[in-house]
PDB file of N, CA and C in Angstrom:
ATOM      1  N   UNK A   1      -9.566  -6.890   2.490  1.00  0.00           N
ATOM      2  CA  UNK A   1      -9.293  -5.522   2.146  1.00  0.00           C
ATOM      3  C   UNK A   1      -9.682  -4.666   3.350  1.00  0.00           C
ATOM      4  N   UNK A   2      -8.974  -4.018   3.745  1.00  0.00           N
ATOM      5  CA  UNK A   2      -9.103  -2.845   5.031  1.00  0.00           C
ATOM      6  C   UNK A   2      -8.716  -1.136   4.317  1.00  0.00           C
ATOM      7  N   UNK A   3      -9.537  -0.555   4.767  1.00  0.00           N
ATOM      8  CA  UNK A   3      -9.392   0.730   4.733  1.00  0.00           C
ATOM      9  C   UNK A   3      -8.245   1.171   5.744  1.00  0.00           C
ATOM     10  N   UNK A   4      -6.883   1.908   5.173  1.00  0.00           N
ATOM     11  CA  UNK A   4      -6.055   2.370   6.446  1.00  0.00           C
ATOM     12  C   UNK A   4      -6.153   3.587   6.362  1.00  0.00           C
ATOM     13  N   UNK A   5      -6.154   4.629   5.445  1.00  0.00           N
ATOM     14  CA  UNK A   5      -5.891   6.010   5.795  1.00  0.00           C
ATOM     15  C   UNK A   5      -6.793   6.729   4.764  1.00  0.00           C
ATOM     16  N   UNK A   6      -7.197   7.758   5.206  1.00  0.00           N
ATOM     17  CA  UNK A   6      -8.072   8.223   3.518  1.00  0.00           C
ATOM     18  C   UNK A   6      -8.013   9.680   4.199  1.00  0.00           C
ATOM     19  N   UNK A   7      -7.454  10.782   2.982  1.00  0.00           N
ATOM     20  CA  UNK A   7      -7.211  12.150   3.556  1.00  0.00           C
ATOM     21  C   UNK A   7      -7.668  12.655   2.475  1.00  0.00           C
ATOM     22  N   UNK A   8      -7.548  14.002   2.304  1.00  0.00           N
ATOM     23  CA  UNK A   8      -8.046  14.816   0.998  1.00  0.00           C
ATOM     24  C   UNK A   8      -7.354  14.184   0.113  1.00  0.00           C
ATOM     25  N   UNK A   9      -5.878  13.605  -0.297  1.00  0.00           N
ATOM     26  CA  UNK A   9      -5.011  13.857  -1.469  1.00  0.00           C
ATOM     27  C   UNK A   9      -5.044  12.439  -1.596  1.00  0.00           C
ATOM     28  N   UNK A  10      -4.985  11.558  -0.367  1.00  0.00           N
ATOM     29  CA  UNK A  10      -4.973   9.686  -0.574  1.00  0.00           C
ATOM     30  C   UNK A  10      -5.598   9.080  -0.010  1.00  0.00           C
ATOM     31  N   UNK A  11      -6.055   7.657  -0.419  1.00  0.00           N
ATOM     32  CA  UNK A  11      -6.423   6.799   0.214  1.00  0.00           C
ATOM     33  C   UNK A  11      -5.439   5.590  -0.132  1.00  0.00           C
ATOM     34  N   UNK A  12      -5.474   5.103   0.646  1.00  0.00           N
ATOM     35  CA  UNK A  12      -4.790   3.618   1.297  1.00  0.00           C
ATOM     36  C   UNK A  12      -5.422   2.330   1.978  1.00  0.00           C
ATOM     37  N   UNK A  13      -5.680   1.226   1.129  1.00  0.00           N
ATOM     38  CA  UNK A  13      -6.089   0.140   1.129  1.00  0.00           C
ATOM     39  C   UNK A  13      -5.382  -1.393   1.461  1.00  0.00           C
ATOM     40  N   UNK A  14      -5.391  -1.622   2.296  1.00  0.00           N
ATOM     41  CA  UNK A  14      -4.307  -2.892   2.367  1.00  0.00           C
ATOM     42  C   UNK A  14      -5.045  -4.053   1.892  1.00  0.00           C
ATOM     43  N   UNK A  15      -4.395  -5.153   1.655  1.00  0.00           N
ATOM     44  CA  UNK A  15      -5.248  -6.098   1.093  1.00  0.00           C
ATOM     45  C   UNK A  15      -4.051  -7.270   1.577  1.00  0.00           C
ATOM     46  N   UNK A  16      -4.870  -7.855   2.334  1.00  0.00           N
ATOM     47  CA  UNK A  16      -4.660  -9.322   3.066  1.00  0.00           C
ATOM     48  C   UNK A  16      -3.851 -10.307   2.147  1.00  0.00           C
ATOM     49  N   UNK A  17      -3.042 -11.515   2.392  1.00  0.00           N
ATOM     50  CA  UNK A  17      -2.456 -12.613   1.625  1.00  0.00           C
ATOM     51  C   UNK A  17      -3.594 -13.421   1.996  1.00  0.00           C
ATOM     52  N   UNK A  18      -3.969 -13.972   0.641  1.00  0.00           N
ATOM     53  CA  UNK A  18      -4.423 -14.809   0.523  1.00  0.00           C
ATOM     54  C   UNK A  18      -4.003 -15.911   1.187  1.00  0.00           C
ATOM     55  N   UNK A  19      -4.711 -17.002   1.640  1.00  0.00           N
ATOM     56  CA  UNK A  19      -4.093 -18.417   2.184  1.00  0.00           C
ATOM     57  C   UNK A  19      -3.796 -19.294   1.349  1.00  0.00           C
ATOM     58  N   UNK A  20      -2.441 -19.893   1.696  1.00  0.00           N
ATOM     59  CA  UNK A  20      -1.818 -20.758   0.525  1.00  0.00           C
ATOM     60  C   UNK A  20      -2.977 -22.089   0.676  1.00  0.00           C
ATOM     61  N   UNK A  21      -3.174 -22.657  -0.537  1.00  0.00           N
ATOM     62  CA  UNK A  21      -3.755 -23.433  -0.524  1.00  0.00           C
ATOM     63  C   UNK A  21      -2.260 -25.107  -1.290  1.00  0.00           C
ATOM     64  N   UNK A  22      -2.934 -25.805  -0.573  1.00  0.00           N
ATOM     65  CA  UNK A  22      -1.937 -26.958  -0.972  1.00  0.00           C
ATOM     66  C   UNK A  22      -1.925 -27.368  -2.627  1.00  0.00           C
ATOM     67  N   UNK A  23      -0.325 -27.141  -2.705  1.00  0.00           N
ATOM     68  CA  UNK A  23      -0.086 -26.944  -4.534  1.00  0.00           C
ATOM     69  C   UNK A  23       0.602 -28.398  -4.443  1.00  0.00           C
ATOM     70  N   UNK A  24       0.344 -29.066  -5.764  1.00  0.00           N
ATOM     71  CA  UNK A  24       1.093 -30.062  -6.177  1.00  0.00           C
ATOM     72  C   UNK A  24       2.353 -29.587  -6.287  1.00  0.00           C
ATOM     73  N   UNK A  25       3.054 -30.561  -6.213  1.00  0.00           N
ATOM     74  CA  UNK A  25       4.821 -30.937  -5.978  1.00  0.00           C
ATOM     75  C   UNK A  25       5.586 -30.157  -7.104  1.00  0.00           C
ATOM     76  N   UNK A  26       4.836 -30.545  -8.526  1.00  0.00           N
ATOM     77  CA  UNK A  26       5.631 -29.837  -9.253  1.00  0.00           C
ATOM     78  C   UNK A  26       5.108 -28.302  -9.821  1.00  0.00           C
ATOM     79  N   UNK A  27       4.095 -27.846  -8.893  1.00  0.00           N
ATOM     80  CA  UNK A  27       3.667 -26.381  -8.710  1.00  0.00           C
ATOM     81  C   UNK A  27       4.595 -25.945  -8.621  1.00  0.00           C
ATOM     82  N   UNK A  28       4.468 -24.367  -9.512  1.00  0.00           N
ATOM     83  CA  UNK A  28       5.861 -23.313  -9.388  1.00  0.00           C
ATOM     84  C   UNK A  28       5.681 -22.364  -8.304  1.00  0.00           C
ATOM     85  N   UNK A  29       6.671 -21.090  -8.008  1.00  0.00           N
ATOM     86  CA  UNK A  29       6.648 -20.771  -6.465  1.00  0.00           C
ATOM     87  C   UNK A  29       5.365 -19.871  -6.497  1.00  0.00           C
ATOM     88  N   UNK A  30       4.565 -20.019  -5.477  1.00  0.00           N
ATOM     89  CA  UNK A  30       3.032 -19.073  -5.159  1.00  0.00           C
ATOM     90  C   UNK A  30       3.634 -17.760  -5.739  1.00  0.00           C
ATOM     91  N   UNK A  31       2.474 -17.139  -6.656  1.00  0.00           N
ATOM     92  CA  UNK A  31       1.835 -16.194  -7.151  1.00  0.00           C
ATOM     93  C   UNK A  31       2.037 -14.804  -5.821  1.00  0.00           C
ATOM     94  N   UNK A  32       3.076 -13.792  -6.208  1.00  0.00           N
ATOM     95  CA  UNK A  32       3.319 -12.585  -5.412  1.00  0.00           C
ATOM     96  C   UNK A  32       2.446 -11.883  -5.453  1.00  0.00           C
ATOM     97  N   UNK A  33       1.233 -12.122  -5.904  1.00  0.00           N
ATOM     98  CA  UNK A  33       0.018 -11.236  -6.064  1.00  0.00           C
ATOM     99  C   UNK A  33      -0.786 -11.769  -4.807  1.00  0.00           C
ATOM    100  N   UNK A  34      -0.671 -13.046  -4.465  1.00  0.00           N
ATOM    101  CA  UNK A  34      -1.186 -13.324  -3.348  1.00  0.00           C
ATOM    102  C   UNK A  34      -0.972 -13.400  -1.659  1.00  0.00           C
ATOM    103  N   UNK A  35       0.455 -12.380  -1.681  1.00  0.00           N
ATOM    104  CA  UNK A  35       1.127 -11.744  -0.727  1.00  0.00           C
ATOM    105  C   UNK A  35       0.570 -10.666  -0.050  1.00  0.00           C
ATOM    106  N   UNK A  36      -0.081 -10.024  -0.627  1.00  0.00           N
ATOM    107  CA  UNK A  36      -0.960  -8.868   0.018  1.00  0.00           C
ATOM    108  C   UNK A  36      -0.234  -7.941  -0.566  1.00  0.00           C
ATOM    109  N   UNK A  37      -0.788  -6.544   0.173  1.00  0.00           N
ATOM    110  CA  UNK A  37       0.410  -5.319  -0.315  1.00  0.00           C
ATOM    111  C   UNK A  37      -0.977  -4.651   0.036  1.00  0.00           C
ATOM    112  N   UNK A  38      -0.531  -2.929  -0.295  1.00  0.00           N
ATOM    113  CA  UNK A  38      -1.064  -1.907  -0.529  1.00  0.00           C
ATOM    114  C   UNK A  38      -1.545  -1.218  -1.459  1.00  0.00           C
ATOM    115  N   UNK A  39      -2.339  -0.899  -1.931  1.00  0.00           N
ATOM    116  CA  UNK A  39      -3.270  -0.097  -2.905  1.00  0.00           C
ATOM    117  C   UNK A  39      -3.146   1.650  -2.412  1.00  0.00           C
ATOM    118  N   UNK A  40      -2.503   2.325  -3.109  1.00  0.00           N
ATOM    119  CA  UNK A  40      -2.538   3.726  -2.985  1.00  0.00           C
ATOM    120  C   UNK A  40      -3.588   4.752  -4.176  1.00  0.00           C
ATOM    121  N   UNK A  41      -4.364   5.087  -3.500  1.00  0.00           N
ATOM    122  CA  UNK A  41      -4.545   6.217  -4.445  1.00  0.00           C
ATOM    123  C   UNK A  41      -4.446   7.527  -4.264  1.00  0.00           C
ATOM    124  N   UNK A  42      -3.966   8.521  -5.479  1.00  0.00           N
ATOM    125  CA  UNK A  42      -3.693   9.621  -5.138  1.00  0.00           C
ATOM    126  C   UNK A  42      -4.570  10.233  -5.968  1.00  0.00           C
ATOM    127  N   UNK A  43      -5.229  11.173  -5.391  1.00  0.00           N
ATOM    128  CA  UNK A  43      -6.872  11.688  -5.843  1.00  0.00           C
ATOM    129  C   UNK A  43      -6.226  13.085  -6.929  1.00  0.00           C
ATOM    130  N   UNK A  44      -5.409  13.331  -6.664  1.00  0.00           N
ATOM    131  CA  UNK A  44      -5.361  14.445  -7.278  1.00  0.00           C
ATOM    132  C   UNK A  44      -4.644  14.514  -8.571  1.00  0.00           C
ATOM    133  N   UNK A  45      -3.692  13.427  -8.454  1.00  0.00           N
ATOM    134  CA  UNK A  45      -3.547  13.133 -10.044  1.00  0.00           C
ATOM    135  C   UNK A  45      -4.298  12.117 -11.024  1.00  0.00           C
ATOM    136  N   UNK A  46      -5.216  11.204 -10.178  1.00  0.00           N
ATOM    137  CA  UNK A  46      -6.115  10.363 -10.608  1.00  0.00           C
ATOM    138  C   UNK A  46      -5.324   9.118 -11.010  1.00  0.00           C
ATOM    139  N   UNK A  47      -4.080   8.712  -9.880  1.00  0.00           N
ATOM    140  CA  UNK A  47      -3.629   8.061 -10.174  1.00  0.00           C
ATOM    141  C   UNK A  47      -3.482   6.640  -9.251  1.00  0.00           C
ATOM    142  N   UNK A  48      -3.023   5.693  -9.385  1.00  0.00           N
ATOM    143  CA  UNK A  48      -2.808   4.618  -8.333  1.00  0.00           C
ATOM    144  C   UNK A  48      -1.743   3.623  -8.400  1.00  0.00           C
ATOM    145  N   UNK A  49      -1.115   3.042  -7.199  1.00  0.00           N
ATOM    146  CA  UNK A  49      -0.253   1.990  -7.470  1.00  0.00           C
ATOM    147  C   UNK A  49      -0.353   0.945  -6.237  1.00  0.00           C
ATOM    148  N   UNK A  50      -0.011   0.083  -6.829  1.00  0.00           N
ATOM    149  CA  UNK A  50      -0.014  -1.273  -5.659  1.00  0.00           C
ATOM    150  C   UNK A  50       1.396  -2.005  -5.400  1.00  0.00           C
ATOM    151  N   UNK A  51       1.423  -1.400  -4.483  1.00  0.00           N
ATOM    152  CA  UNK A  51       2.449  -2.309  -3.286  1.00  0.00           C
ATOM    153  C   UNK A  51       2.553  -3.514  -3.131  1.00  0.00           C
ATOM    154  N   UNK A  52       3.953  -4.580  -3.270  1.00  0.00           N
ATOM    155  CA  UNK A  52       3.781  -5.720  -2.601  1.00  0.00           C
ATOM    156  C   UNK A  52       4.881  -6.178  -2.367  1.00  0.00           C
ATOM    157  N   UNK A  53       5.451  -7.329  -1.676  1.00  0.00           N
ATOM    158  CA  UNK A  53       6.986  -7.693  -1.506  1.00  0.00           C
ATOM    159  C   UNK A  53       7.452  -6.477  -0.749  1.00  0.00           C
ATOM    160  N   UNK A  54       9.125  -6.599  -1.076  1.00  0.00           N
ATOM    161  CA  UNK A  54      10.014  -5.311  -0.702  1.00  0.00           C
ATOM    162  C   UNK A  54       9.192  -4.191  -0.759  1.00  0.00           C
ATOM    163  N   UNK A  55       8.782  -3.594  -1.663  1.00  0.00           N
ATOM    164  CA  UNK A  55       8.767  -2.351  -1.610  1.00  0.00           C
ATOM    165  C   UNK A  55       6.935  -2.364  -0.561  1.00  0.00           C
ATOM    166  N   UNK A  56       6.392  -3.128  -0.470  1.00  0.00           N
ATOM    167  CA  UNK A  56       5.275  -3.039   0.657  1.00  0.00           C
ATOM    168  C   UNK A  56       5.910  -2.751   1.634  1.00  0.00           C
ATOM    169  N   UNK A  57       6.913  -3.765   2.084  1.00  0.00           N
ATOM    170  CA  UNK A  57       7.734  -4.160   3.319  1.00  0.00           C
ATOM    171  C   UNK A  57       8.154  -2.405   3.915  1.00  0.00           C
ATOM    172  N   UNK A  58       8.852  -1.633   3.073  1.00  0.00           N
ATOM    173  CA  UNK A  58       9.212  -0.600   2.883  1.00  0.00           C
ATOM    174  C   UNK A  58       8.083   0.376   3.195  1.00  0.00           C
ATOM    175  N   UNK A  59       7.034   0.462   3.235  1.00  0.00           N
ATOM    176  CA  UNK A  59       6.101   1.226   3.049  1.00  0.00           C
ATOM    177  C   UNK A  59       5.616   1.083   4.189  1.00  0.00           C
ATOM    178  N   UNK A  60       5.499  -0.060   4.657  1.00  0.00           N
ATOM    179  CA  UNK A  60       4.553  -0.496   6.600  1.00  0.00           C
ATOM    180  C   UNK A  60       5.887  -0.059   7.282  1.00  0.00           C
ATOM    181  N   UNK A  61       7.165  -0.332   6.873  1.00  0.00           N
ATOM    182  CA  UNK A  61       7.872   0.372   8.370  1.00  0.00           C
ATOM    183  C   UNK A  61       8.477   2.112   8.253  1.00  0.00           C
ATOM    184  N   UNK A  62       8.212   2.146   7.382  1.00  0.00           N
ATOM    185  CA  UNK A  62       8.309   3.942   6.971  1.00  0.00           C
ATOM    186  C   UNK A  62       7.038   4.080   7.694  1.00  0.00           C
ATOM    187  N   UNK A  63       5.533   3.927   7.590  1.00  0.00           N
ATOM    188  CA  UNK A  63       4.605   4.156   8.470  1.00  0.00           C
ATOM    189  C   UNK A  63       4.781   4.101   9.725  1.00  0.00           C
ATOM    190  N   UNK A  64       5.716   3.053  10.468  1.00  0.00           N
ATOM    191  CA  UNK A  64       5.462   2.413  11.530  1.00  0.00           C
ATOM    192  C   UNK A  64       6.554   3.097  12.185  1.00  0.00           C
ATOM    193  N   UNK A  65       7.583   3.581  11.739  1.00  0.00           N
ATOM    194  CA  UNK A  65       8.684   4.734  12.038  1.00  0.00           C
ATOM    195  C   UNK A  65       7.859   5.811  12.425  1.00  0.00           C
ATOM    196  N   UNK A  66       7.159   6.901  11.468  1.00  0.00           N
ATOM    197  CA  UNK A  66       6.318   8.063  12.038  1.00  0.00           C
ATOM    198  C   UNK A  66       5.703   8.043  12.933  1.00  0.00           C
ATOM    199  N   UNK A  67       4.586   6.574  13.400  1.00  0.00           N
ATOM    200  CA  UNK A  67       3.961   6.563  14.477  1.00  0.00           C
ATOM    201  C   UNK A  67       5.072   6.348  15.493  1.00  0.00           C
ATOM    202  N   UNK A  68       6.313   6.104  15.601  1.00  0.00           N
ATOM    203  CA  UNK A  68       7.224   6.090  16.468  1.00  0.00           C
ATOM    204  C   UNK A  68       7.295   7.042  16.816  1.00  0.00           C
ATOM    205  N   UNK A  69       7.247   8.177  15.895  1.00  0.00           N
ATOM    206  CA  UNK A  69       8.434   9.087  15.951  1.00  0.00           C
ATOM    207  C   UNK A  69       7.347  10.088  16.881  1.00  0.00           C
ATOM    208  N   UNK A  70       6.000  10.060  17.000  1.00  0.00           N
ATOM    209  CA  UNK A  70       5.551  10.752  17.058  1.00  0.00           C
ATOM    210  C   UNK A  70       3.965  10.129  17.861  1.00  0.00           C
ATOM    211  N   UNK A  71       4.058   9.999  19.040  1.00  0.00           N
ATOM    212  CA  UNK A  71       3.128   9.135  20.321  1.00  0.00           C
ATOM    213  C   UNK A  71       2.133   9.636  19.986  1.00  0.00           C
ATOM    214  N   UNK A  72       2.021  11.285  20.053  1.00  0.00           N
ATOM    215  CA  UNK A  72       0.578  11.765  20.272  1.00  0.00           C
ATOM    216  C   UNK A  72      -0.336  11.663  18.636  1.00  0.00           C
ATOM    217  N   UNK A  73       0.394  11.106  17.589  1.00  0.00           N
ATOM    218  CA  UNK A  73      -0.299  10.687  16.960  1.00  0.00           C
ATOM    219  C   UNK A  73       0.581  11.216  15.203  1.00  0.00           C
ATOM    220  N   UNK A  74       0.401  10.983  14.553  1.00  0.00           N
ATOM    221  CA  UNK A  74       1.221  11.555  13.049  1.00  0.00           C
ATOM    222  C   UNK A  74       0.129  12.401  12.720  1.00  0.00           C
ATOM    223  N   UNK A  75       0.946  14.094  12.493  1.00  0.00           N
ATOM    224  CA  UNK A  75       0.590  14.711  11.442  1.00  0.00           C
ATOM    225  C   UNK A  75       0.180  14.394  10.188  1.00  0.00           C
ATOM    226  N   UNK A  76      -1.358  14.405   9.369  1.00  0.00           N
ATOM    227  CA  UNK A  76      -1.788  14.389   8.286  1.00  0.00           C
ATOM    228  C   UNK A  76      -0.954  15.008   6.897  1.00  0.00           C
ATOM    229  N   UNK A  77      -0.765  16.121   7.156  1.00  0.00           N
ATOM    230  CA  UNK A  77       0.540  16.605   6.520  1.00  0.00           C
ATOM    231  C   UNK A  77       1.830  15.435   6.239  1.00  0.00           C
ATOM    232  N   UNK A  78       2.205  15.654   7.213  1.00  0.00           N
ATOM    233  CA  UNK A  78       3.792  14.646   7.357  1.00  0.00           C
ATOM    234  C   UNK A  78       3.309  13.253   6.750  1.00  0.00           C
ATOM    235  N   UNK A  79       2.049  12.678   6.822  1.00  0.00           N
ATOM    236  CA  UNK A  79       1.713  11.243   6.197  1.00  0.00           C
ATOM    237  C   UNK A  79       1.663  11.341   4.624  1.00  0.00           C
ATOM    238  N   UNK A  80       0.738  12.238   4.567  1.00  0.00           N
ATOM    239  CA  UNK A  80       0.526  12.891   3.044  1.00  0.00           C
ATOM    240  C   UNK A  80       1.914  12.713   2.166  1.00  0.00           C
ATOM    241  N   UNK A  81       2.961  13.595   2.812  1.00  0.00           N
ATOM    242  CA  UNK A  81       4.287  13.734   2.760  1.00  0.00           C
ATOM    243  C   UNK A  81       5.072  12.422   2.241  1.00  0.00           C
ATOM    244  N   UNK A  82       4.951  11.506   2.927  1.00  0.00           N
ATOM    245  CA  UNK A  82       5.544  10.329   3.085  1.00  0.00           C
ATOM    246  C   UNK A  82       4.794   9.299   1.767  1.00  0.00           C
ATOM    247  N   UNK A  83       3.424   9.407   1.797  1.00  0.00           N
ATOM    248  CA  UNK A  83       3.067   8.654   1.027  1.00  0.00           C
ATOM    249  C   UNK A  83       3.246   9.050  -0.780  1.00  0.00           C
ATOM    250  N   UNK A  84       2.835  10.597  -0.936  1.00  0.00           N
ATOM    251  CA  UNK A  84       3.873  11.285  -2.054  1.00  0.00           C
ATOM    252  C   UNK A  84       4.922  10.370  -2.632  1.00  0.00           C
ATOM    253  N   UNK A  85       5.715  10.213  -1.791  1.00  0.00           N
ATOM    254  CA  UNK A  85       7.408   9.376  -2.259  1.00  0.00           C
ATOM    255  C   UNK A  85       6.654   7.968  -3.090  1.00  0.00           C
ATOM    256  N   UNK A  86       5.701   7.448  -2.626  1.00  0.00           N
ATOM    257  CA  UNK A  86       5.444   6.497  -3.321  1.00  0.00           C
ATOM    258  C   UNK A  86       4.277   6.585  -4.570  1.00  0.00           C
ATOM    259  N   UNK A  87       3.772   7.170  -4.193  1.00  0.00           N
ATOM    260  CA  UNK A  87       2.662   7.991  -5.871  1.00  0.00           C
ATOM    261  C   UNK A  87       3.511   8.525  -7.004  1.00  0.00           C
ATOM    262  N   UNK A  88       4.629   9.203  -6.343  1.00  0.00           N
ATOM    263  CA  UNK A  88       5.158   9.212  -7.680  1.00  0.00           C
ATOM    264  C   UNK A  88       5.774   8.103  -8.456  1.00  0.00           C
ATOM    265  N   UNK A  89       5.488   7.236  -8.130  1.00  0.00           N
ATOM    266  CA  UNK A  89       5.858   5.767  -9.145  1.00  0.00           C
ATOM    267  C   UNK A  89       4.863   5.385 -10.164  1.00  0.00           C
ATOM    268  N   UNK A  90       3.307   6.043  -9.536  1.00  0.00           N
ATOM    269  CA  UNK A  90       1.779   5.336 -10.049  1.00  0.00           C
ATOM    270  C   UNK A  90       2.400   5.861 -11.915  1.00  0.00           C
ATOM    271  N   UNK A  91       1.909   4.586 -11.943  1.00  0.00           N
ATOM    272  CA  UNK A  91       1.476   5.204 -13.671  1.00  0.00           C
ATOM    273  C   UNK A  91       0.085   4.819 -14.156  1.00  0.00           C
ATOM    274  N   UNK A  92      -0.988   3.801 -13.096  1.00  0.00           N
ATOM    275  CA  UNK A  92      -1.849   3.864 -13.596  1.00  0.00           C
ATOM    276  C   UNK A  92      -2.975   4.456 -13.745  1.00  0.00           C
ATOM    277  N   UNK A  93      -3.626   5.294 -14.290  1.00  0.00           N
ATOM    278  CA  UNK A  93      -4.657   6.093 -13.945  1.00  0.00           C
ATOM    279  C   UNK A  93      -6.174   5.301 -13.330  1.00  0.00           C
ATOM    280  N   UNK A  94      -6.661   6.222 -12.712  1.00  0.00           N
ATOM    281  CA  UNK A  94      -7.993   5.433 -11.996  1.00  0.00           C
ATOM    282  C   UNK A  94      -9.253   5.512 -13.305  1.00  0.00           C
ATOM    283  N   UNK A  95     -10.172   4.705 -13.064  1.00  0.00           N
ATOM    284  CA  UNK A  95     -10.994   4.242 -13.942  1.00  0.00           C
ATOM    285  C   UNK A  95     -12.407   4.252 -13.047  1.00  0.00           C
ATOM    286  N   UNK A  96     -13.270   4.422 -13.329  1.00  0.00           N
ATOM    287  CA  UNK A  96     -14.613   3.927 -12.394  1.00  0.00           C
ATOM    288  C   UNK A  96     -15.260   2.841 -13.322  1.00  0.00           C
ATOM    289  N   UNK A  97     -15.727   2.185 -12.691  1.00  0.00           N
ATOM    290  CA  UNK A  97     -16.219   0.985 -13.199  1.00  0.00           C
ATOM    291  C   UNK A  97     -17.666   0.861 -12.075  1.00  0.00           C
TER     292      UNK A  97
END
């Protein structure tokens, strides 16, 4: 788990693939949970969602576009912006434990 971005409105957590470990023959296809992905939270609606597959895939090069787009570094704003598009999917609310 790595910390990537944390602003007033989100934080953003990536979380590593696990290493395949050797499955018997008639094992079914590895568990997409153990692909990695992203953890979003959006503080202000108290909400969160997790990324993985396609729509992760989608999410690191939409990031990786802005830092293109923009050398001297991405506007906080404009990230905020970007990550929005994907909070509005969260339906789960945050919990403290």
């Amino acid at each position: 788990m790595q910390l990537l971005y944390h602003s007033d409105s989100f934080v953003v957590v990536q979380f590593e693939a696990m290493a395949a470990s050797p499955a018997p023959a008639e094992a079914g296809p590895r568990d997409e949970a153990a692909g990695g992905g992203y953890e979003i939270v959006d503080k202000f609606a108290r909400k969160e969602i997790y990324l993985q597959g396609a729509l992760a895939d989608r999410f690191r090069q939409g990031v990786q576009a802005l830092m293109q787009d923009s050398p001297q570094g991405v506007n906080p704003e404009t990230l905020d912006d970007y990550i929005a598009g994907f909070t509005a999917m969260a339906q789960t609310p945050l919990s403290l434990h």
